[in-house]
C-alpha atoms as a PDB file:
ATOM      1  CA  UNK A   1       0.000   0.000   0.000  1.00  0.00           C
ATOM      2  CA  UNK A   2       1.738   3.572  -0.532  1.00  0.00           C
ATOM      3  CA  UNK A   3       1.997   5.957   1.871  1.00  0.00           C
ATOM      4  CA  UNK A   4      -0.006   9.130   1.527  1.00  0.00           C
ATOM      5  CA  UNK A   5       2.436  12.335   1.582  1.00  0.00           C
ATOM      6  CA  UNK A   6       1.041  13.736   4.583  1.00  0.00           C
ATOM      7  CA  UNK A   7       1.437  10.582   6.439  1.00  0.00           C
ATOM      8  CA  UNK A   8       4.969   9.857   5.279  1.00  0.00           C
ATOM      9  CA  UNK A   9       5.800  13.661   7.204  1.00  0.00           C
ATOM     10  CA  UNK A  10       4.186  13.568   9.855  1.00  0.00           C
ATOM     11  CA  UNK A  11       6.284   9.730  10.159  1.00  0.00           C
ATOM     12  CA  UNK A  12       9.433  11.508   9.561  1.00  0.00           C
ATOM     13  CA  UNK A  13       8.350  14.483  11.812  1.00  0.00           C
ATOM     14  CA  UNK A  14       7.626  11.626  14.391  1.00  0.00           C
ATOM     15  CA  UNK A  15      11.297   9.913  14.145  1.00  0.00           C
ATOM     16  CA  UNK A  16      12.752  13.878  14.277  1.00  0.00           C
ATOM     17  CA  UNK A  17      10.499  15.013  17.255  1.00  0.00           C
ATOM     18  CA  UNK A  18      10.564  11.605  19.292  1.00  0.00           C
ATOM     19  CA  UNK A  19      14.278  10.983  18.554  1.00  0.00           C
ATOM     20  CA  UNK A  20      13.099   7.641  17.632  1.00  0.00           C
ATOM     21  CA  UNK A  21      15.585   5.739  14.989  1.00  0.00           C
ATOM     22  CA  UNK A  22      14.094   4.887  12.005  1.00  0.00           C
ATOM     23  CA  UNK A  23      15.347   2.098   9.571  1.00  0.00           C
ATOM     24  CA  UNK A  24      18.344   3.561   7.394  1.00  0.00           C
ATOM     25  CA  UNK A  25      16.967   1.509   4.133  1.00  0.00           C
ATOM     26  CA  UNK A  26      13.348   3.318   4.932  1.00  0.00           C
ATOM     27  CA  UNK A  27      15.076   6.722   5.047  1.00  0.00           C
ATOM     28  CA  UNK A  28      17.040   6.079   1.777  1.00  0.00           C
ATOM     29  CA  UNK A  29      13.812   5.115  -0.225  1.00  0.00           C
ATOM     30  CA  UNK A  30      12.358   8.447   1.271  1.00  0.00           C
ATOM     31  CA  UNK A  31      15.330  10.631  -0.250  1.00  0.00           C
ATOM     32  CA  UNK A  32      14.334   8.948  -3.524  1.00  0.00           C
ATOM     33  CA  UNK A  33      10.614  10.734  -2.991  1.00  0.00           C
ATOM     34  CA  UNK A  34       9.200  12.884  -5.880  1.00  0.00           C
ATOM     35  CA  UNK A  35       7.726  15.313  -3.454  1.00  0.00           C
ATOM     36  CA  UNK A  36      10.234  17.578  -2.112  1.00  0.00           C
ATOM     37  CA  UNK A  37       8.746  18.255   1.547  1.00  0.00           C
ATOM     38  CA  UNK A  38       9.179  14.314   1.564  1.00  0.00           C
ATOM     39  CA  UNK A  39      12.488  14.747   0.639  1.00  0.00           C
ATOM     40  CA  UNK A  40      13.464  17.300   3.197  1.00  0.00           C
ATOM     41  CA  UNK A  41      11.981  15.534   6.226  1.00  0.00           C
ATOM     42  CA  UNK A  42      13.661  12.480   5.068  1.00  0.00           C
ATOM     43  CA  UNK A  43      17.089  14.203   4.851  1.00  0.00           C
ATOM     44  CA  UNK A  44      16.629  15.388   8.293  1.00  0.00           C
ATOM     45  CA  UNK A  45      16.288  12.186   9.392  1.00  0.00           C
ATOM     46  CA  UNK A  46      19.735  11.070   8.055  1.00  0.00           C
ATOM     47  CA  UNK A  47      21.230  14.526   9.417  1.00  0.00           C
ATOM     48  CA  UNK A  48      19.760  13.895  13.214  1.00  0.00           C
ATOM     49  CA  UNK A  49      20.519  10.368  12.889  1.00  0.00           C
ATOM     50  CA  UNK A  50      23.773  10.526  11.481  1.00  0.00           C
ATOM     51  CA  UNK A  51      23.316   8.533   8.582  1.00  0.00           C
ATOM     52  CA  UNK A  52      26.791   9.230   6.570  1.00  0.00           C
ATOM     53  CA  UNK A  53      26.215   6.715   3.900  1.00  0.00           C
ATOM     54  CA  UNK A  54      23.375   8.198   2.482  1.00  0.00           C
ATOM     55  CA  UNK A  55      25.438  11.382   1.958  1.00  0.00           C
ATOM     56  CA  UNK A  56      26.284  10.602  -1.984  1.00  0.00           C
ATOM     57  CA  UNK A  57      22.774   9.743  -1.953  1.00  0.00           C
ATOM     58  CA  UNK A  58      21.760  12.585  -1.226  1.00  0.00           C
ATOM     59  CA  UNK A  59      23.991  14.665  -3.465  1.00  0.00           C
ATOM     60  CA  UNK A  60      22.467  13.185  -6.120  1.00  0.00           C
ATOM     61  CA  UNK A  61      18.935  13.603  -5.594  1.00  0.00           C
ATOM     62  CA  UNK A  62      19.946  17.205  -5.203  1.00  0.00           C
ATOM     63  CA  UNK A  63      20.936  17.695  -8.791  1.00  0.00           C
ATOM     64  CA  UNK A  64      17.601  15.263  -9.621  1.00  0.00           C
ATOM     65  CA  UNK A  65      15.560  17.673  -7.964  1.00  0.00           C
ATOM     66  CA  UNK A  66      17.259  21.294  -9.605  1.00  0.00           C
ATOM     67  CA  UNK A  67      16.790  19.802 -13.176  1.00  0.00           C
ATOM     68  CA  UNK A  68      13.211  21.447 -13.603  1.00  0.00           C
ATOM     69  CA  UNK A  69      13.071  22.198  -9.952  1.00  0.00           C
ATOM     70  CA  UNK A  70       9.732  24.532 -10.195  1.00  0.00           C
ATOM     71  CA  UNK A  71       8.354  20.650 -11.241  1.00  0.00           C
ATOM     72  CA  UNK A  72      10.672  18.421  -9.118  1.00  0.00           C
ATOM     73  CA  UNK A  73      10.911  20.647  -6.153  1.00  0.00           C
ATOM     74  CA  UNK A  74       8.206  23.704  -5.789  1.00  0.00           C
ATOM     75  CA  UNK A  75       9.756  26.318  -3.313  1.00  0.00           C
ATOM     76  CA  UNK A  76      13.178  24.219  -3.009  1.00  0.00           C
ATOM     77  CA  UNK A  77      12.060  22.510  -0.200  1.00  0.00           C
ATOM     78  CA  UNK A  78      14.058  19.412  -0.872  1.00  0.00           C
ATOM     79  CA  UNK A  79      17.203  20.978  -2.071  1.00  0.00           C
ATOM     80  CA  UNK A  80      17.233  23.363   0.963  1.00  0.00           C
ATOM     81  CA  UNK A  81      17.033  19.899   3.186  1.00  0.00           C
ATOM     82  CA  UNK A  82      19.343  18.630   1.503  1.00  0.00           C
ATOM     83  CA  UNK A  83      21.589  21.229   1.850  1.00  0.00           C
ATOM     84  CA  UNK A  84      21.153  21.212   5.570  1.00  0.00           C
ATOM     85  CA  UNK A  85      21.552  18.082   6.233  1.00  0.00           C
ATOM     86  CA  UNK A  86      25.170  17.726   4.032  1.00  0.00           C
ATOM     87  CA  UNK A  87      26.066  20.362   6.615  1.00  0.00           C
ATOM     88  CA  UNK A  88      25.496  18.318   9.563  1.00  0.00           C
ATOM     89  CA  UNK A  89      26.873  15.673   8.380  1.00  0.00           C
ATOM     90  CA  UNK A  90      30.216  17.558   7.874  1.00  0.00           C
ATOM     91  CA  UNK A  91      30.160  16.512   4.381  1.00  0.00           C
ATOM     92  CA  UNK A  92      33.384  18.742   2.990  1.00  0.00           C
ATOM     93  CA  UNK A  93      33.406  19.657  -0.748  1.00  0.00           C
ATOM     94  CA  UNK A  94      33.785  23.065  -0.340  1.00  0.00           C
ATOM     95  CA  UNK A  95      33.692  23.083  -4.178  1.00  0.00           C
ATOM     96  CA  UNK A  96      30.076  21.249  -4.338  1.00  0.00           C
ATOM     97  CA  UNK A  97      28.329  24.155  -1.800  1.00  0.00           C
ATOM     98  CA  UNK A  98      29.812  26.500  -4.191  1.00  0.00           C
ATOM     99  CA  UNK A  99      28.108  25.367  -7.328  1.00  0.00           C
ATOM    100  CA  UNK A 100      24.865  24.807  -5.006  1.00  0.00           C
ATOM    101  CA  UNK A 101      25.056  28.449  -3.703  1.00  0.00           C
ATOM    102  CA  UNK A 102      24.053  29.892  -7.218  1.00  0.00           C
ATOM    103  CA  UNK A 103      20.784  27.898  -7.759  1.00  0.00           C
ATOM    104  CA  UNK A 104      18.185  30.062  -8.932  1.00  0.00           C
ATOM    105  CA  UNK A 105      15.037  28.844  -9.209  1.00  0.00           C
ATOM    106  CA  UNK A 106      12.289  31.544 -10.568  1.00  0.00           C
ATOM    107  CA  UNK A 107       8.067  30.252  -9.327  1.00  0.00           C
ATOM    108  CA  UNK A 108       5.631  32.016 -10.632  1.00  0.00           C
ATOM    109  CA  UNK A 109       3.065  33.524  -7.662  1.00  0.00           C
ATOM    110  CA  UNK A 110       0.426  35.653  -6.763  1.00  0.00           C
ATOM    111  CA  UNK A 111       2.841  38.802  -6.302  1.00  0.00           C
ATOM    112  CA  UNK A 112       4.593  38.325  -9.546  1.00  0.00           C
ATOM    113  CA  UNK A 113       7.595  35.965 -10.325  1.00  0.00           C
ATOM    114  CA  UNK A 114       9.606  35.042  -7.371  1.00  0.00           C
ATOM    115  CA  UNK A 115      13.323  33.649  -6.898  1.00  0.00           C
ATOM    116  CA  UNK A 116      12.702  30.291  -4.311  1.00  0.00           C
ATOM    117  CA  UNK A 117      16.345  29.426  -4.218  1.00  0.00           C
ATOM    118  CA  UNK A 118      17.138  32.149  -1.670  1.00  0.00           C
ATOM    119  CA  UNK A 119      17.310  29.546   1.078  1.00  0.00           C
ATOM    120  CA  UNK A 120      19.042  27.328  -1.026  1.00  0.00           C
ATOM    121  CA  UNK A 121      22.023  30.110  -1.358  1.00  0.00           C
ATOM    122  CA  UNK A 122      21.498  31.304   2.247  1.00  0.00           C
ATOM    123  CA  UNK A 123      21.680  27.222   3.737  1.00  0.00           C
ATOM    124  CA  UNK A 124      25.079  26.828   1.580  1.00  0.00           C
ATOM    125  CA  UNK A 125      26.487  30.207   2.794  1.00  0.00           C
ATOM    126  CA  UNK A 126      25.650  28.902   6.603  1.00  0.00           C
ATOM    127  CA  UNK A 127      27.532  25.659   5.275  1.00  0.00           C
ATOM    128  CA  UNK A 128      30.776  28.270   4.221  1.00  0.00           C
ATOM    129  CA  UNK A 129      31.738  28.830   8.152  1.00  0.00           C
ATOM    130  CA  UNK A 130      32.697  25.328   8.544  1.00  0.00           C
ATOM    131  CA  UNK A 131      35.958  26.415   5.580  1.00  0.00           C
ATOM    132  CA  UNK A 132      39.002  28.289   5.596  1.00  0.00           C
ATOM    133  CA  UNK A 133      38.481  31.676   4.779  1.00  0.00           C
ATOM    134  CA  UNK A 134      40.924  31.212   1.191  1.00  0.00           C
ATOM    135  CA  UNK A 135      38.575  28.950  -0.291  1.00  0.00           C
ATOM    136  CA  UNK A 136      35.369  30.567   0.257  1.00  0.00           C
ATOM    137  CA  UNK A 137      36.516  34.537   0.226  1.00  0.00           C
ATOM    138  CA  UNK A 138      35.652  34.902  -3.521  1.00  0.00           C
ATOM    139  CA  UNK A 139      32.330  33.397  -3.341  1.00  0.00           C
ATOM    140  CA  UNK A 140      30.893  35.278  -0.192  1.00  0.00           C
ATOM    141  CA  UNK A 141      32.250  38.661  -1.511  1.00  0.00           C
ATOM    142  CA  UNK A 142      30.533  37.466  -5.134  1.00  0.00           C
ATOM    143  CA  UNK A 143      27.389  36.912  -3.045  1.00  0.00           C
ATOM    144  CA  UNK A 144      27.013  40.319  -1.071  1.00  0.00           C
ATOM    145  CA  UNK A 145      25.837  41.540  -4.356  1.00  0.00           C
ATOM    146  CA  UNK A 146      23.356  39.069  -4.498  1.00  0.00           C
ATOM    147  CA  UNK A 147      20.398  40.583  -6.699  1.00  0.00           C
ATOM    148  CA  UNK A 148      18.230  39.051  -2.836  1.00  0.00           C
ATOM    149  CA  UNK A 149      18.808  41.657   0.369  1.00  0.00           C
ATOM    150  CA  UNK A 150      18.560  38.497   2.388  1.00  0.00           C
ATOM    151  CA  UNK A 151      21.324  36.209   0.825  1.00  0.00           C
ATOM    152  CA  UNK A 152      23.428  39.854   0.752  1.00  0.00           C
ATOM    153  CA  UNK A 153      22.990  40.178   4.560  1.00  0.00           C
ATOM    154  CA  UNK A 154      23.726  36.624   5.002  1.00  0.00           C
ATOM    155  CA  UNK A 155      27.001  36.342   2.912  1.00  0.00           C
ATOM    156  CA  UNK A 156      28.170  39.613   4.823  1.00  0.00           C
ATOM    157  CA  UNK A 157      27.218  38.059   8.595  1.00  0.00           C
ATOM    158  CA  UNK A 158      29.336  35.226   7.623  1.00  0.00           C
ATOM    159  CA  UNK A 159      32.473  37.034   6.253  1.00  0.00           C
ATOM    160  CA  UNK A 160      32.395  38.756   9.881  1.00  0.00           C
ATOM    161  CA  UNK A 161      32.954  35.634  11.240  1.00  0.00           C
ATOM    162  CA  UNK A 162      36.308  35.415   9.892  1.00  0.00           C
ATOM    163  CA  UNK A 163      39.312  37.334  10.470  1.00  0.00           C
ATOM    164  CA  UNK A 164      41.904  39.462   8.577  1.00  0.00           C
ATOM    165  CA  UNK A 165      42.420  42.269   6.520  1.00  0.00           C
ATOM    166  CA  UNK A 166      40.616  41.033   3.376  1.00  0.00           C
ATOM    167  CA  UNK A 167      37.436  40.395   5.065  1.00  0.00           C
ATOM    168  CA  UNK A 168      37.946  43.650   6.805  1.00  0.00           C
ATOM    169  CA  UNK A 169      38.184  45.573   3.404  1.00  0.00           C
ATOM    170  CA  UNK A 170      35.427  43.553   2.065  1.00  0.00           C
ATOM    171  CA  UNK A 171      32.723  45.077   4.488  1.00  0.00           C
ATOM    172  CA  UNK A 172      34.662  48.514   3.809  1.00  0.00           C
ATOM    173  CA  UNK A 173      33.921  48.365   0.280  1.00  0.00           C
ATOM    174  CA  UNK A 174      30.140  47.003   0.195  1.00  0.00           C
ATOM    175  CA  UNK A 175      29.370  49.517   3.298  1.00  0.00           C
ATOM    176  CA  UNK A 176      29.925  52.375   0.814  1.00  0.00           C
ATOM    177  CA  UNK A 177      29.021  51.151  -2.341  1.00  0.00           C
ATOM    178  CA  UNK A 178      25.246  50.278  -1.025  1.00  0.00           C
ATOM    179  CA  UNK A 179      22.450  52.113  -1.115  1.00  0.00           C
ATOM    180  CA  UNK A 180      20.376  49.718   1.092  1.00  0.00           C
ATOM    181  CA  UNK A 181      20.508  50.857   4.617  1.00  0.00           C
ATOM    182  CA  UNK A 182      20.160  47.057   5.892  1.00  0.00           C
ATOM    183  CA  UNK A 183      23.422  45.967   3.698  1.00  0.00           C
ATOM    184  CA  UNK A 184      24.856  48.966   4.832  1.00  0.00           C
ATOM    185  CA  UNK A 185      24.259  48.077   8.982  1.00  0.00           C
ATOM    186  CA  UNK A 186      25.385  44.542   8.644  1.00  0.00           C
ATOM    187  CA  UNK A 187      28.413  45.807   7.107  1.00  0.00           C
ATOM    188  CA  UNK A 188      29.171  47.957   9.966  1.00  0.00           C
ATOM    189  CA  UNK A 189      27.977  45.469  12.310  1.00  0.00           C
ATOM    190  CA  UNK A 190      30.550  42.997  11.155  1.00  0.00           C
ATOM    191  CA  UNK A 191      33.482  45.586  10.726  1.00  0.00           C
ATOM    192  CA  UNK A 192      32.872  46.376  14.662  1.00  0.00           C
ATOM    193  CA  UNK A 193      33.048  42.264  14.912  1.00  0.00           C
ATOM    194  CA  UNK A 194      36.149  41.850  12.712  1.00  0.00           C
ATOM    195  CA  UNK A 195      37.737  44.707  13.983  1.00  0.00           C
ATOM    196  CA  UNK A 196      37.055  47.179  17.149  1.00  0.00           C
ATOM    197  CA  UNK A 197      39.319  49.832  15.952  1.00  0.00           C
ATOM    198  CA  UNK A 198      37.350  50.296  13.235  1.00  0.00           C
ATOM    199  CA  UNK A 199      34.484  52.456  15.214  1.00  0.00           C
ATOM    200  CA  UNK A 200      36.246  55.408  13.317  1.00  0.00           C
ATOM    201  CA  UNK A 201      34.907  54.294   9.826  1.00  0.00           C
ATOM    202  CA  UNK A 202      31.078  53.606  11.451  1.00  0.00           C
ATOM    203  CA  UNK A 203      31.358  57.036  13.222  1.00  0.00           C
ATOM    204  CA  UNK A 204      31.523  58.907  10.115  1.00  0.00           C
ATOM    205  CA  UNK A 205      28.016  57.315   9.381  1.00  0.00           C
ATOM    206  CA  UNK A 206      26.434  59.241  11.888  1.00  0.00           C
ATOM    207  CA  UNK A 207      26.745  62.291   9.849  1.00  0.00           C
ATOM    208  CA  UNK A 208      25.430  60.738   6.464  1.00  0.00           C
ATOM    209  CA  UNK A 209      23.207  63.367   5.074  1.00  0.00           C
ATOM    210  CA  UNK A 210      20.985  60.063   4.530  1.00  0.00           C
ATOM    211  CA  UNK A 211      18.792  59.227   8.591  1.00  0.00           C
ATOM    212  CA  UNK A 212      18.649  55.629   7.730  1.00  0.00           C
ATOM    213  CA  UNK A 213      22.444  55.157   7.171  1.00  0.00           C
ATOM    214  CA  UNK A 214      23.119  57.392  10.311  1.00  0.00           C
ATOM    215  CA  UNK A 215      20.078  55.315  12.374  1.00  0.00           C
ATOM    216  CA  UNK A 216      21.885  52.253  11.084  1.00  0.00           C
ATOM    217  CA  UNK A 217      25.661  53.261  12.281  1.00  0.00           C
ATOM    218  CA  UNK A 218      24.145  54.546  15.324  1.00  0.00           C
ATOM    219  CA  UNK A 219      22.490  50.822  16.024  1.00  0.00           C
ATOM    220  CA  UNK A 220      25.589  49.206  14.854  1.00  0.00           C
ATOM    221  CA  UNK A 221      28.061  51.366  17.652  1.00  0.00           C
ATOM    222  CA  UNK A 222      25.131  50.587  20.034  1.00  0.00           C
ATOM    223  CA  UNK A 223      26.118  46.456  19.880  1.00  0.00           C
ATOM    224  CA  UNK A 224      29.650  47.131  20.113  1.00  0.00           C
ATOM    225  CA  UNK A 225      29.216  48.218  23.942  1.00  0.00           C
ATOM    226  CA  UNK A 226      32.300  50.301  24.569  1.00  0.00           C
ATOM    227  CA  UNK A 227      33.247  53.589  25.809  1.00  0.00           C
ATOM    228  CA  UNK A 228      34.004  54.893  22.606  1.00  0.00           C
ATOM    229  CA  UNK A 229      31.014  53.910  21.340  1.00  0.00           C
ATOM    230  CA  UNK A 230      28.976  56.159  24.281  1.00  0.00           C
ATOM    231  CA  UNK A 231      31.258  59.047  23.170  1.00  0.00           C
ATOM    232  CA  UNK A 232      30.780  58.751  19.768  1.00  0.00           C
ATOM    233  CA  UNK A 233      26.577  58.530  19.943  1.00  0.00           C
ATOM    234  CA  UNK A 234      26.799  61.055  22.556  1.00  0.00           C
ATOM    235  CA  UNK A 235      28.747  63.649  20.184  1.00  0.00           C
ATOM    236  CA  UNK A 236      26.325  62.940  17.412  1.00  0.00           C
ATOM    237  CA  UNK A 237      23.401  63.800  19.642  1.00  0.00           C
ATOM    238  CA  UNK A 238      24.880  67.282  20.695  1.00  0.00           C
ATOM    239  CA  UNK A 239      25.142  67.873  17.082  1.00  0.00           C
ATOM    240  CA  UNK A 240      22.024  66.918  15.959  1.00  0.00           C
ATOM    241  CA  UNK A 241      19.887  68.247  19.191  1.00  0.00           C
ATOM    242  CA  UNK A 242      21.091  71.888  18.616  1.00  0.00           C
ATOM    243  CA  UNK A 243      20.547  72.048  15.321  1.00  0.00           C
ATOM    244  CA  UNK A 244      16.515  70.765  15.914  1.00  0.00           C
ATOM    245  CA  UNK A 245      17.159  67.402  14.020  1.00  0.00           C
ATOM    246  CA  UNK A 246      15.272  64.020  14.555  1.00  0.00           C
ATOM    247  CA  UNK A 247      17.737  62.299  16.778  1.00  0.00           C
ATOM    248  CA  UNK A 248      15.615  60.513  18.911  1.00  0.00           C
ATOM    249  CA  UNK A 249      17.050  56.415  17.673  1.00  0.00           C
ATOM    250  CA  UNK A 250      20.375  58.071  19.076  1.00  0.00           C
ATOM    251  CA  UNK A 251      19.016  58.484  22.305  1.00  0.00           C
ATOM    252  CA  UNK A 252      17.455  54.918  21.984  1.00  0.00           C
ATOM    253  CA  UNK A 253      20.984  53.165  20.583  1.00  0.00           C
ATOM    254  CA  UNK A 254      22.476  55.162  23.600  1.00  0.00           C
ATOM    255  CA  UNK A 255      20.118  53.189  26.159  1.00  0.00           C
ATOM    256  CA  UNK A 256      21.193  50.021  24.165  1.00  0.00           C
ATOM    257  CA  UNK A 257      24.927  50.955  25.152  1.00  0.00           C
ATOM    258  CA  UNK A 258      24.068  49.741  28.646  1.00  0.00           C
ATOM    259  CA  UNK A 259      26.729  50.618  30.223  1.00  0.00           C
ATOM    260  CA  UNK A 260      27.287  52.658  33.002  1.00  0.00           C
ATOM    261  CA  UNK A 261      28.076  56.398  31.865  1.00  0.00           C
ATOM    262  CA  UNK A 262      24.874  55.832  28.948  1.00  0.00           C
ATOM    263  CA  UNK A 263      22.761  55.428  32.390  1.00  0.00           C
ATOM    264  CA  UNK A 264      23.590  58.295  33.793  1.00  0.00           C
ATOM    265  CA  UNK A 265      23.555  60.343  30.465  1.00  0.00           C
ATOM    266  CA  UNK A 266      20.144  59.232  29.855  1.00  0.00           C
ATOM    267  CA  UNK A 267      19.115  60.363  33.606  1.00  0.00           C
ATOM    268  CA  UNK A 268      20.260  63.111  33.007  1.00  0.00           C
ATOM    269  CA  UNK A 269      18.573  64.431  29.809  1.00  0.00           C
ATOM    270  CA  UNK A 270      15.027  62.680  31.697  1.00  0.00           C
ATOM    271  CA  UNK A 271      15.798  65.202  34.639  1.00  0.00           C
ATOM    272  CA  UNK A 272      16.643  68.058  32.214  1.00  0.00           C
END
């Protein structure tokens, strides 16, 4: 008798939920599914369970399923399982997540035409932290200009995860060449990670004739958590107070410091 799809998930959800150990032959017929969601549960089986010999298995049901994926796999759901699950099972072909990371898969939908293989890129750059930064620097820079804000943001969180000069310069470059204010934060955001003498380079954010860059900077010195920080968000306020400006999200980022001497600043513009 076969299985109805919805049963066969809720099975694999069952195994995944109740940690229960399926059979590893079971598992492997279920990567072989046509329906992708079937697919995905069934390679997050053989991630949780650790099921290492159905990894070439799995790399081939992934290139199965992106010939005529908007047939084989609506929304990418069993590519972006797959994907996932090569990950946690330390499966190391750097070379094979870099092919995967420029699937493109276009759907049609009820807004218009629609790119569903921005998981599929974001899953593979996740996938790039486990590899030395030499063999995956070209690829993450490639993909902060990802055409998808989401994959952008994603490539650039991951590059501040590594260390050096190159990443460093990276962020510099893609901070000012974006016109996207949330590009332009998690750029800052991961110089300040990379690098904590680099709170000169944010600062001069906070005086972009553009509020969302300068909200953005303000946010980004407000993680960082240091006394130069304070100073900094503290000189742009002066500025911006006197001359009438909107400055309240430097007030707020200030309160975010949370740190002693942002405290007492705040008191003291409350008792003003």
């Amino acid at each position: 008798m076969v299985k109805k799809i919805d049963f066969l998930i809720d099975e694999l959800k069952g195994y995944c939920k109740n940690k229960n150990k399926p059979d590893e032959d079971y598992i492997k017929k279920l990567i072989t599914h046509k329906n992708g969601l079937v697919v995905s549960w069934a390679a997050q089986c053989a991630a949780m369970f650790q099921f290492n010999n159905q990894i070439d298995l799995l790399i081939t049901t992934f290139h199965r399923l992106q010939k005529n994926g908007v047939k084989n796999d609506k929304a990418c759901l069993g590519k972006i399982g797959i994907i996932k699950a090569l990950n946690s099972l330390n499966y190391d072909d750097v070379t094979w997540y870099i092919n995967a990371a420029s699937c493109v898969q276009i759907e049609q939908s009820i807004n218009g035409k629609i790119d569903k293989a921005v998981p599929v890129r974001c899953a593979c750059i996740e996938a790039f932290h486990r590899f030395e930064w030499h063999r995956v620097a070209k690829t993450l820079a490639s993909l902060t200009g990802d055409s998808d804000q989401r994959v952008a943001i994603a490539a650039i969180t991951t590059i501040s995860c590594f260390e050096g000069r190159e990443a460093e310069l990276i962020l510099i470059t893609k901070a000012s060449g974006t016109n996207s204010e949330h590009i332009k934060g998690a750029c800052l955001k991961g110089l300040l990670h990379i690098n904590s003498d680099t709170t000169d380079i944010v600062e001069k954010y906070l005086y972009s004739e553009n509020l969302d860059f300068r909200i953005e900077a303000a946010f980004a010195l407000a993680e960082f958590r240091s006394n130069d920080s304070f100073t900094m968000l503290k000189t742009a306020w002066e500025k911006y107070s006197d001359e009438g400006e909107n400055c309240g999200y430097l007030l707020q980022a200030i309160g975010a410091l949370r740190i002693p001497q942002s405290m007492e600043f705040l008191k003291s513009i409350l008792e003003e």
